[in-house]
PDB file of N, CA and C in Angstrom:
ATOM      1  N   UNK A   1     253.481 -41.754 145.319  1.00  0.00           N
ATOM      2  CA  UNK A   1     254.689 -42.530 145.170  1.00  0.00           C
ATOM      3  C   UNK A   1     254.817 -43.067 143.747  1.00  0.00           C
ATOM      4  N   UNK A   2     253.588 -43.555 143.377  1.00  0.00           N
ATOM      5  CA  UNK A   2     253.868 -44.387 142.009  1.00  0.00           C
ATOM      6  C   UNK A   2     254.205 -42.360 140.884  1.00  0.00           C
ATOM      7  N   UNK A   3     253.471 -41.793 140.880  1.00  0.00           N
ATOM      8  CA  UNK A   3     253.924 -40.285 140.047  1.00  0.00           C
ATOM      9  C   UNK A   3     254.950 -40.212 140.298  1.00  0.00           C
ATOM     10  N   UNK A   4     255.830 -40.669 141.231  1.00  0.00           N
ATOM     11  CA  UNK A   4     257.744 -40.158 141.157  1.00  0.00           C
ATOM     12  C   UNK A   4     258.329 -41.707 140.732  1.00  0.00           C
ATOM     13  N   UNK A   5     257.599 -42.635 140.528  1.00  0.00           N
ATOM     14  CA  UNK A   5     258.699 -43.589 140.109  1.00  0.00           C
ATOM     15  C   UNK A   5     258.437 -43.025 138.708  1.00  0.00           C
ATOM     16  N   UNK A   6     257.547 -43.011 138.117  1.00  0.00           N
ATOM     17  CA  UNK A   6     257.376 -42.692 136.651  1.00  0.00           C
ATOM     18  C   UNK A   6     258.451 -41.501 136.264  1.00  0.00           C
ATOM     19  N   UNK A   7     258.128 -40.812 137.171  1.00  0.00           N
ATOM     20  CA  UNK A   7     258.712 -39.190 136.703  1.00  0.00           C
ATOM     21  C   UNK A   7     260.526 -39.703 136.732  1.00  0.00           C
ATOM     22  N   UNK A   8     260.852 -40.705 137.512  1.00  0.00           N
ATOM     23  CA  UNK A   8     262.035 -41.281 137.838  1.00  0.00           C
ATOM     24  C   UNK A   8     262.553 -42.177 136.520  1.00  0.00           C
ATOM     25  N   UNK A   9     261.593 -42.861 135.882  1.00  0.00           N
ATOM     26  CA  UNK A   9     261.981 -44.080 135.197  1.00  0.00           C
ATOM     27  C   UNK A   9     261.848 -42.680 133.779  1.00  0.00           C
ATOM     28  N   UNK A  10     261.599 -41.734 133.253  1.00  0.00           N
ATOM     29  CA  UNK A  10     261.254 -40.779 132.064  1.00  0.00           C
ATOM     30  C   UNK A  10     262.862 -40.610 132.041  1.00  0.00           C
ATOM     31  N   UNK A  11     263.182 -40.441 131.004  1.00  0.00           N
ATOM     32  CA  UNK A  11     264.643 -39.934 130.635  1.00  0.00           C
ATOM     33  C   UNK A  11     264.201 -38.109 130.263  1.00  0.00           C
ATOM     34  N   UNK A  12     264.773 -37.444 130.728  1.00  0.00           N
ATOM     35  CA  UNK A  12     264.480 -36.177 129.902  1.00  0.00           C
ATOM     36  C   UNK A  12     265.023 -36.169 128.712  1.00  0.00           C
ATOM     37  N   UNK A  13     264.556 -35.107 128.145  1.00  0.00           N
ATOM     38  CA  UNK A  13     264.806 -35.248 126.452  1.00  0.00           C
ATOM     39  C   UNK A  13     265.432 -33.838 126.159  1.00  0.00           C
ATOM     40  N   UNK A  14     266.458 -33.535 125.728  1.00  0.00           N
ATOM     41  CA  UNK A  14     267.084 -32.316 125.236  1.00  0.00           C
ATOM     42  C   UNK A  14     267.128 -32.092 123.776  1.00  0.00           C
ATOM     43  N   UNK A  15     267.288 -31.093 123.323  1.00  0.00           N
ATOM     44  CA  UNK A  15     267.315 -30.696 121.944  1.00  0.00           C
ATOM     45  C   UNK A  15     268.648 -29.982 121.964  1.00  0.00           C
ATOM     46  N   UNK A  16     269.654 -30.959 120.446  1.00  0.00           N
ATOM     47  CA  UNK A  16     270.647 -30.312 120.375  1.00  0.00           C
ATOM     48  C   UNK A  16     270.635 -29.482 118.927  1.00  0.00           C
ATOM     49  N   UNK A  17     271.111 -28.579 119.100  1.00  0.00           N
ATOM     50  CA  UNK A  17     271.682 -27.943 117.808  1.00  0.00           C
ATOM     51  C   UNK A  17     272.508 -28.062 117.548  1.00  0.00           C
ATOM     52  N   UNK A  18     272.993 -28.232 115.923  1.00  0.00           N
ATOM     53  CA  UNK A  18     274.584 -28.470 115.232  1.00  0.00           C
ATOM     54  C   UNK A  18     274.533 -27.205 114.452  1.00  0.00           C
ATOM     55  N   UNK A  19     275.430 -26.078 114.341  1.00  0.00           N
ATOM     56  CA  UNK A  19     275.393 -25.219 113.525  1.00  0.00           C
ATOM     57  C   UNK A  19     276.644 -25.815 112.042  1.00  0.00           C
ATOM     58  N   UNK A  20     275.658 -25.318 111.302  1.00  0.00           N
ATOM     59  CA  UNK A  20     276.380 -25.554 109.542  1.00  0.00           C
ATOM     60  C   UNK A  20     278.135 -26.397 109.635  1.00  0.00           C
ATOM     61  N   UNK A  21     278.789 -25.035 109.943  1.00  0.00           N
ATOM     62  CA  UNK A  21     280.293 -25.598 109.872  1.00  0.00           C
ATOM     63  C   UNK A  21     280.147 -26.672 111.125  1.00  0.00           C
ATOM     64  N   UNK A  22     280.074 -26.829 111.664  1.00  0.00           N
ATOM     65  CA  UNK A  22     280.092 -28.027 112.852  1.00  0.00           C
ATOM     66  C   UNK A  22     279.568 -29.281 112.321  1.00  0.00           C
ATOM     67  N   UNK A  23     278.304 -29.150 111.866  1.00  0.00           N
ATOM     68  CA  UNK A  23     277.677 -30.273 111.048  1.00  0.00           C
ATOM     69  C   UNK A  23     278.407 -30.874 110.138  1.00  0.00           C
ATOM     70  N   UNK A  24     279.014 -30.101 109.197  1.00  0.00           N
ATOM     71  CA  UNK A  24     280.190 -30.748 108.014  1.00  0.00           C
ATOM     72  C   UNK A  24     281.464 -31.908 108.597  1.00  0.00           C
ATOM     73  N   UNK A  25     281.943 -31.553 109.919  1.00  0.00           N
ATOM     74  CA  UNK A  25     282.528 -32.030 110.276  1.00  0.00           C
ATOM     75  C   UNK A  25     284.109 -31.618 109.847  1.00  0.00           C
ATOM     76  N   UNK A  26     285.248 -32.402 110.855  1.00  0.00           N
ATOM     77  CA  UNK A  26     286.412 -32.102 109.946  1.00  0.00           C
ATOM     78  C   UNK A  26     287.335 -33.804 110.210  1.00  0.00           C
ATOM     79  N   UNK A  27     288.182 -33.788 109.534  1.00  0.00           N
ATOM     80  CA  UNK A  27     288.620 -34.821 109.384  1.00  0.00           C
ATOM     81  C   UNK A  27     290.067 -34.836 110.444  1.00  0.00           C
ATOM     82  N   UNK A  28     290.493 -35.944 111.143  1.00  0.00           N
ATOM     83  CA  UNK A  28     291.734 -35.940 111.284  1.00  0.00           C
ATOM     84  C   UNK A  28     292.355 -37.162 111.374  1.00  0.00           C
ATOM     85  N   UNK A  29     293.604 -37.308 111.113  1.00  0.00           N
ATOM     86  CA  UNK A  29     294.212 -38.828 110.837  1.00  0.00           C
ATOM     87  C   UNK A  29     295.138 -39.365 112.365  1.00  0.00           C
ATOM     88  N   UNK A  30     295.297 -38.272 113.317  1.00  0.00           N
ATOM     89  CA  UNK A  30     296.108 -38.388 114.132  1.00  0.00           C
ATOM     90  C   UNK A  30     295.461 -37.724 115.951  1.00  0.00           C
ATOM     91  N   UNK A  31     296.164 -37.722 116.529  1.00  0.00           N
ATOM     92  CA  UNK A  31     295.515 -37.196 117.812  1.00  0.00           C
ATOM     93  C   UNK A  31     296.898 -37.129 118.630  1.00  0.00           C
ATOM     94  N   UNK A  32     296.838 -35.803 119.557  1.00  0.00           N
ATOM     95  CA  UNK A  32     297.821 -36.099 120.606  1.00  0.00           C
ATOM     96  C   UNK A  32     296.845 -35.441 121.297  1.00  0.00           C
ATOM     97  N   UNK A  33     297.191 -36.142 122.775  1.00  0.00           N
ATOM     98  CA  UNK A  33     296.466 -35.918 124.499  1.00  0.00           C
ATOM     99  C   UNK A  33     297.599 -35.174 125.629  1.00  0.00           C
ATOM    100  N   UNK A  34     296.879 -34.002 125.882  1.00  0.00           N
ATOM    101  CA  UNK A  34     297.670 -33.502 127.219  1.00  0.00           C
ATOM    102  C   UNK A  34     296.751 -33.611 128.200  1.00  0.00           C
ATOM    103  N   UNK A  35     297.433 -33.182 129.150  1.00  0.00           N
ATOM    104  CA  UNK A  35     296.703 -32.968 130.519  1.00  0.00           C
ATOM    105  C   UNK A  35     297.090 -32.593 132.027  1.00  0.00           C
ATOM    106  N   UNK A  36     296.457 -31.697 132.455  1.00  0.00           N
ATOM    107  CA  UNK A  36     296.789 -31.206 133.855  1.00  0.00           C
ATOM    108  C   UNK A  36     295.665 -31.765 134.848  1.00  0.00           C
ATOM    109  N   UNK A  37     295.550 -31.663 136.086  1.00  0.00           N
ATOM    110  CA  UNK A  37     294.976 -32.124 137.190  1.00  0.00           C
ATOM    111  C   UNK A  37     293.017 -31.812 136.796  1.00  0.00           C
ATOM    112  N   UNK A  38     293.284 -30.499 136.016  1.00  0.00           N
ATOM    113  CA  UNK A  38     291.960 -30.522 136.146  1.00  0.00           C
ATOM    114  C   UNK A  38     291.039 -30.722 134.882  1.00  0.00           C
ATOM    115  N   UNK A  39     291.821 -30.933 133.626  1.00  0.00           N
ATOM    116  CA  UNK A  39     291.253 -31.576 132.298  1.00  0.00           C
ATOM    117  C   UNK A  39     292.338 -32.514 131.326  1.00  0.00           C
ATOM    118  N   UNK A  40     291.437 -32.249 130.622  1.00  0.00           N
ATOM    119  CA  UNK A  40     292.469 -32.936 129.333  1.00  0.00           C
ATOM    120  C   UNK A  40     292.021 -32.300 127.867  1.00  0.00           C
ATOM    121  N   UNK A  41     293.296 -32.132 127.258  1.00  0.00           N
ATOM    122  CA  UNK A  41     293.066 -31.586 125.969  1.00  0.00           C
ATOM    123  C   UNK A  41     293.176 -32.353 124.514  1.00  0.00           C
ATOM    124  N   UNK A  42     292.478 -32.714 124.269  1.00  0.00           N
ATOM    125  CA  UNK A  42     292.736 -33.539 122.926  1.00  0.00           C
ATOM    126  C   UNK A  42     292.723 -32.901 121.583  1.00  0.00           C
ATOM    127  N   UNK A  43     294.151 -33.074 120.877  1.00  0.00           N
ATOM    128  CA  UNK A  43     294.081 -32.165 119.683  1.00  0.00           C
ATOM    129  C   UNK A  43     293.559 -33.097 118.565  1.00  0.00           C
ATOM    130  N   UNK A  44     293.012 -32.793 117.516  1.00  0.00           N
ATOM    131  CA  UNK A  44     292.591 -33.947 116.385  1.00  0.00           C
ATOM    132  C   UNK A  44     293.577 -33.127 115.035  1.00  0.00           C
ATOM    133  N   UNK A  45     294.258 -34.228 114.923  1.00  0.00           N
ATOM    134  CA  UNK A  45     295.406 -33.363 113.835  1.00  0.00           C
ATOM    135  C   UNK A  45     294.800 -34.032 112.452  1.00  0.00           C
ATOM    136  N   UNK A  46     295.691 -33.386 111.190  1.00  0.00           N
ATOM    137  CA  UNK A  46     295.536 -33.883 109.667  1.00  0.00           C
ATOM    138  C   UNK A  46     296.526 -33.564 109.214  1.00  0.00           C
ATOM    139  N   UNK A  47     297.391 -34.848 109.712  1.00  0.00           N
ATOM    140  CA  UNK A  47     298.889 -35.056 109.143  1.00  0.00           C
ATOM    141  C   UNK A  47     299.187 -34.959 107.506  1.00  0.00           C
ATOM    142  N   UNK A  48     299.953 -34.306 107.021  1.00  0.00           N
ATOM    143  CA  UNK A  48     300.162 -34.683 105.119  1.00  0.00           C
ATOM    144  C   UNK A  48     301.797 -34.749 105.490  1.00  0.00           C
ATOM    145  N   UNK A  49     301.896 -36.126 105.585  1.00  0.00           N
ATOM    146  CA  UNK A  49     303.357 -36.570 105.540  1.00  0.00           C
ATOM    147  C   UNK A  49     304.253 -36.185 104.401  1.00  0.00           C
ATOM    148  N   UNK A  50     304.067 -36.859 102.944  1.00  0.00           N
ATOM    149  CA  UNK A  50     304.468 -36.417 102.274  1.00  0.00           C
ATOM    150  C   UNK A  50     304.420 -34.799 102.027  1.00  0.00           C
ATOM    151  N   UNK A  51     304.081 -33.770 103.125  1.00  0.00           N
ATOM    152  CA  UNK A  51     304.335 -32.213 103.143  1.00  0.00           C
ATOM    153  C   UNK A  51     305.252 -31.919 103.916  1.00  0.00           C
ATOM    154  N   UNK A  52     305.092 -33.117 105.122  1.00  0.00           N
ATOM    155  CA  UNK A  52     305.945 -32.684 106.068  1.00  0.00           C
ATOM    156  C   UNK A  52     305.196 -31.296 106.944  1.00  0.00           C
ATOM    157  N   UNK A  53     303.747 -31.850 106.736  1.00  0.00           N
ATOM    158  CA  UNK A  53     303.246 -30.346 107.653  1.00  0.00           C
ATOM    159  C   UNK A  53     302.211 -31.143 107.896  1.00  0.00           C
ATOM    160  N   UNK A  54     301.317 -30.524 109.014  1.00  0.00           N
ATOM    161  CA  UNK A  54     299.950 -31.152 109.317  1.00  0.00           C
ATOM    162  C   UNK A  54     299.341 -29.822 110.218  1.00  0.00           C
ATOM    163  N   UNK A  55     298.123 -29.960 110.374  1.00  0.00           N
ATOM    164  CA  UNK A  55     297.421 -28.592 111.537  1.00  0.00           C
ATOM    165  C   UNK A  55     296.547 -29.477 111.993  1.00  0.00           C
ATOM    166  N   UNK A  56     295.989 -28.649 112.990  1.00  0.00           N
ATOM    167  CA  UNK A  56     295.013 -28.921 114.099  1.00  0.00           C
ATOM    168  C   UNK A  56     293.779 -29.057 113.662  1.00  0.00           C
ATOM    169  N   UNK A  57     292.847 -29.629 113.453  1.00  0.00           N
ATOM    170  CA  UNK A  57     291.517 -30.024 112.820  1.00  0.00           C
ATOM    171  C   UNK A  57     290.789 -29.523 113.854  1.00  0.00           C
ATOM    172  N   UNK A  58     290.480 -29.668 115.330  1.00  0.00           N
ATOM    173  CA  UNK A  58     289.971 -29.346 116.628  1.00  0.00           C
ATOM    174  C   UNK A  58     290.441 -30.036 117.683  1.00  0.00           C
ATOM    175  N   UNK A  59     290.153 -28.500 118.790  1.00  0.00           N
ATOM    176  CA  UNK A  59     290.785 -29.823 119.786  1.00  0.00           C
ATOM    177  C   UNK A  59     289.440 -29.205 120.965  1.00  0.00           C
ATOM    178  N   UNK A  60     289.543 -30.360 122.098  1.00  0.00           N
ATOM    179  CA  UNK A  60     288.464 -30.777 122.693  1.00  0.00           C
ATOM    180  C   UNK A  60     289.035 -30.576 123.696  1.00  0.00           C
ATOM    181  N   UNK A  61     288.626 -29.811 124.978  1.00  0.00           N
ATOM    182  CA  UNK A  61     288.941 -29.880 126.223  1.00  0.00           C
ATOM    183  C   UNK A  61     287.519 -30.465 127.342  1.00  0.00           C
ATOM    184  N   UNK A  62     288.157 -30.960 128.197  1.00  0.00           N
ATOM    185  CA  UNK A  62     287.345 -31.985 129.139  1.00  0.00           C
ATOM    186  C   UNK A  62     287.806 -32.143 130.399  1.00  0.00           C
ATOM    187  N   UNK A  63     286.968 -32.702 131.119  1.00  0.00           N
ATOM    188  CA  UNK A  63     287.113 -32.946 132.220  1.00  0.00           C
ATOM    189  C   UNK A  63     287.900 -34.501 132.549  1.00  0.00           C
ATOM    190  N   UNK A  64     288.356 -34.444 133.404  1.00  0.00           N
ATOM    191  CA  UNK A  64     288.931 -36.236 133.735  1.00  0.00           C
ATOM    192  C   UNK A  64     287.845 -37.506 133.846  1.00  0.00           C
ATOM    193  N   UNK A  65     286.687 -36.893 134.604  1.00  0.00           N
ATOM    194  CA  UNK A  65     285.595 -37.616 134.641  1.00  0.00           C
ATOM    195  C   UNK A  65     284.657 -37.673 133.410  1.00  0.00           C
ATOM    196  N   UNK A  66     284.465 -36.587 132.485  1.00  0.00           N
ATOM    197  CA  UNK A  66     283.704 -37.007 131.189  1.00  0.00           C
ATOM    198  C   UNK A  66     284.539 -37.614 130.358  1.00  0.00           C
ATOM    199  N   UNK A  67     286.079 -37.608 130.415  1.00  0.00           N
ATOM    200  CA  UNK A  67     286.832 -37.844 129.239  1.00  0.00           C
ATOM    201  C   UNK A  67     286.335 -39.831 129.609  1.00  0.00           C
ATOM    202  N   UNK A  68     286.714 -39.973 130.961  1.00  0.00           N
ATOM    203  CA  UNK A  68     286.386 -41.665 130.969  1.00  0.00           C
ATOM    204  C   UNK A  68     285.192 -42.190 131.006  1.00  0.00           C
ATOM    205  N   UNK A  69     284.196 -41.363 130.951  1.00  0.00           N
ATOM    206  CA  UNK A  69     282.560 -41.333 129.990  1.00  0.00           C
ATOM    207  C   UNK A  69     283.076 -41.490 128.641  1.00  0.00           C
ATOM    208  N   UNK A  70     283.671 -40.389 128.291  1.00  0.00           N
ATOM    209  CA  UNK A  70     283.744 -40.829 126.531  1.00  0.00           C
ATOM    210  C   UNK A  70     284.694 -42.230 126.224  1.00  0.00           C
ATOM    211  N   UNK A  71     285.445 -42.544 126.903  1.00  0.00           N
ATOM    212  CA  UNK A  71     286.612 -43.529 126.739  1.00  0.00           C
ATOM    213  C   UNK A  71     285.407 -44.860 126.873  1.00  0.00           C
ATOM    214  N   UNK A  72     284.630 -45.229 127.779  1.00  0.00           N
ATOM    215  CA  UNK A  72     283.842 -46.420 127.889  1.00  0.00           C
ATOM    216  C   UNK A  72     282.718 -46.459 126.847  1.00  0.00           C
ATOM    217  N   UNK A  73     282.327 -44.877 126.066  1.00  0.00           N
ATOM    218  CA  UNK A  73     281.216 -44.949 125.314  1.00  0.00           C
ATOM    219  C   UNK A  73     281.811 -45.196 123.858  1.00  0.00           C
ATOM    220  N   UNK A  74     283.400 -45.079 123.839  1.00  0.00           N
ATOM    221  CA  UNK A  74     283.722 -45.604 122.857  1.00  0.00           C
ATOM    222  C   UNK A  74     284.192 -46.901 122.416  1.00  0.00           C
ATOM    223  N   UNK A  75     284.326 -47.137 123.857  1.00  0.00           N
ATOM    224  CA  UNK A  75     285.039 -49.068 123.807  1.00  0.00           C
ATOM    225  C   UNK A  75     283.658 -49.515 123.438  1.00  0.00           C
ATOM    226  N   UNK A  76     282.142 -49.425 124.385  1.00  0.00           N
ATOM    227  CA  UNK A  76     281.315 -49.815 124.040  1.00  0.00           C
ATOM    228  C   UNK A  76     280.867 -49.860 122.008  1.00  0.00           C
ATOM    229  N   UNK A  77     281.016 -48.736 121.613  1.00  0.00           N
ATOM    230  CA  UNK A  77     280.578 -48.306 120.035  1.00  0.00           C
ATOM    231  C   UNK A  77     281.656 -49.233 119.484  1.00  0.00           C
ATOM    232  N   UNK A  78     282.967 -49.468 119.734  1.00  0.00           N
ATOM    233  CA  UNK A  78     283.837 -49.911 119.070  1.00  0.00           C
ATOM    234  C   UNK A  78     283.431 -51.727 119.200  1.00  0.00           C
ATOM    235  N   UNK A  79     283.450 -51.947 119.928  1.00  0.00           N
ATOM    236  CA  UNK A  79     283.159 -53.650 120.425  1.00  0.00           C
ATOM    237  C   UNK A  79     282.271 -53.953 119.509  1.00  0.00           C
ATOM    238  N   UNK A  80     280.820 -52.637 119.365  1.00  0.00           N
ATOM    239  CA  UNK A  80     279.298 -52.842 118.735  1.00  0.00           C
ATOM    240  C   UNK A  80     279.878 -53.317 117.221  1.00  0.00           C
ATOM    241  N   UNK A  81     281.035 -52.226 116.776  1.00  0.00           N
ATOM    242  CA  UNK A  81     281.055 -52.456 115.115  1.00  0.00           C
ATOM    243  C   UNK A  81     281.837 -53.640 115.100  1.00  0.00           C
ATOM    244  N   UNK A  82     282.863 -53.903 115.816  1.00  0.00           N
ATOM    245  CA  UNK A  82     283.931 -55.172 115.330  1.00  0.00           C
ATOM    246  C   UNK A  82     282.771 -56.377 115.399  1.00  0.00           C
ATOM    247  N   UNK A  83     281.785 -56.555 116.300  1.00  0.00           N
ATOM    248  CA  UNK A  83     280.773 -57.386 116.185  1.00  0.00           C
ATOM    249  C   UNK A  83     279.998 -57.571 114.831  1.00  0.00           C
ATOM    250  N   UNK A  84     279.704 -56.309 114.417  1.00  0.00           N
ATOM    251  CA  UNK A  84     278.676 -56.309 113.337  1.00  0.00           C
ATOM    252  C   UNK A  84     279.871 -56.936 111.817  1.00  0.00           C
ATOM    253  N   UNK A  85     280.916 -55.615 111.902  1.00  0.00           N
ATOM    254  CA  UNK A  85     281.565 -55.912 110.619  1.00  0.00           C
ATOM    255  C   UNK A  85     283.078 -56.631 110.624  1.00  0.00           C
ATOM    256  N   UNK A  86     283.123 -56.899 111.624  1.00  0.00           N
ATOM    257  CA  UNK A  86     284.634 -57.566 111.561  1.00  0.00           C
ATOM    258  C   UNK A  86     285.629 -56.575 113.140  1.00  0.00           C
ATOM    259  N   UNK A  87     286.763 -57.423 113.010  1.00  0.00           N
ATOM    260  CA  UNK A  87     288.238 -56.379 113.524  1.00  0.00           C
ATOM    261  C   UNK A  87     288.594 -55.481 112.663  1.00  0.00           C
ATOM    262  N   UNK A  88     288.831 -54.635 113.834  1.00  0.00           N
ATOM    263  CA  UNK A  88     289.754 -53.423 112.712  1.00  0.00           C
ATOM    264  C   UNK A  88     290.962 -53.743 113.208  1.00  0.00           C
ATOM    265  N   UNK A  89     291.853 -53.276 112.564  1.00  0.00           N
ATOM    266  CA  UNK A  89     293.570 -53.673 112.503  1.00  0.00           C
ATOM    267  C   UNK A  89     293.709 -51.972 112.880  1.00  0.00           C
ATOM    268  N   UNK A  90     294.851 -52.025 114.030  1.00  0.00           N
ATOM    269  CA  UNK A  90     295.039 -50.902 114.787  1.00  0.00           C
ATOM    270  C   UNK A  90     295.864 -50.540 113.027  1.00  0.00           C
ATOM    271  N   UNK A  91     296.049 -48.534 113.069  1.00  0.00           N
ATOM    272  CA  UNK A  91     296.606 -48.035 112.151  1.00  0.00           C
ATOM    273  C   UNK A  91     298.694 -48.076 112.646  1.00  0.00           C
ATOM    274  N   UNK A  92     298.984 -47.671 111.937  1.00  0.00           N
ATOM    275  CA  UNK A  92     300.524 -47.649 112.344  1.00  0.00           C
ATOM    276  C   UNK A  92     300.757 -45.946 112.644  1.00  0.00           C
ATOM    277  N   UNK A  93     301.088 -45.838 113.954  1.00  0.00           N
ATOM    278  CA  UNK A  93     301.200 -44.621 114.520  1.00  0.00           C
ATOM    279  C   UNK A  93     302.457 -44.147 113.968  1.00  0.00           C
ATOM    280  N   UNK A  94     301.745 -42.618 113.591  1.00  0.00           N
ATOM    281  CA  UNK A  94     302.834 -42.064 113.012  1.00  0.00           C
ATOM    282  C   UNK A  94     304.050 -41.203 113.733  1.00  0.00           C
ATOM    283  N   UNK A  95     305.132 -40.827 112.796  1.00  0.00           N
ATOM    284  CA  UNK A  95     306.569 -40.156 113.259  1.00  0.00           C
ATOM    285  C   UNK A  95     306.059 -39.084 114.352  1.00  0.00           C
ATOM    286  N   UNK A  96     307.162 -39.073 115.423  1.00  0.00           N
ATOM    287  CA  UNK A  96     306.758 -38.043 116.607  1.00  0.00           C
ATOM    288  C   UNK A  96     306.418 -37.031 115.748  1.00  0.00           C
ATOM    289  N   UNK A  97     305.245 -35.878 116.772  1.00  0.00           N
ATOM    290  CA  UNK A  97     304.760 -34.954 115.956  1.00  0.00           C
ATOM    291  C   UNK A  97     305.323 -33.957 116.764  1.00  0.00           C
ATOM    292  N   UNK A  98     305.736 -32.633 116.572  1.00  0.00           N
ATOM    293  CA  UNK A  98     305.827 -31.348 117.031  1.00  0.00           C
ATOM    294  C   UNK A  98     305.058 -30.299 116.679  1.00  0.00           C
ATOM    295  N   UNK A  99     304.913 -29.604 117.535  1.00  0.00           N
ATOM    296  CA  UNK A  99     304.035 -28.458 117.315  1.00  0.00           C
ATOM    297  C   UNK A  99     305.153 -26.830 116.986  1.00  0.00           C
ATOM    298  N   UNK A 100     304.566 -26.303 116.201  1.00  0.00           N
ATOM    299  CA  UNK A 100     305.083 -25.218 115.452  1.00  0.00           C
ATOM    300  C   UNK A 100     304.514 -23.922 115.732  1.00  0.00           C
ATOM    301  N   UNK A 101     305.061 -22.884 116.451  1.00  0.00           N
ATOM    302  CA  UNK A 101     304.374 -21.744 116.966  1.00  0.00           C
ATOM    303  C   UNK A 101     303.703 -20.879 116.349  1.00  0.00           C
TER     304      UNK A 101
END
């Protein structure tokens, strides 16, 4: 009994890999969210207003149940920094966006 509480209380440990371009990361200033019954799609855009053009940086598809995993793991991270360094002041959401075929 006591060998399965232990084996119980161990977190397993995974190893992730980031390949090169993934690691660099990409930037985006904007986001729009869709969704049907069985996910959700989040696009990460990089608006250049003054172009009057912007593209898709990545977009993320998910489940309904991990997306509100990520939604609480970010209120949590977000609460952590306004604690450490201050409020952030929400950004001013920008002009409706359309998508271009």
């Amino acid at each position: 009994m006591e060998n399965q509480n232990q084996q119980q209380g161990q977190q397993r440990q995974m190893q992730i890999k980031i390949p090169d371009e993934i690691l660099k990361g990409v930037y985006a200033n904007a986001m729009q969210v869709a969704h049907s019954r069985e996910e959700f799609i989040l696009d990460f855009l990089n608006l250049s207003p003054h172009m009057g053009a912007g593209i898709v940086s990545s977009r993320v598809i998910m489940s309904p149940g991990h997306l509100k995993r990520v939604i609480a793991a970010l209120t949590e991270n977000l609460k952590k920094y306004e604690e450490k360094f201050g409020k952030i002041e929400e950004a001013e959401a920008p002009e409706e966006i359309g998508f271009k075929g």
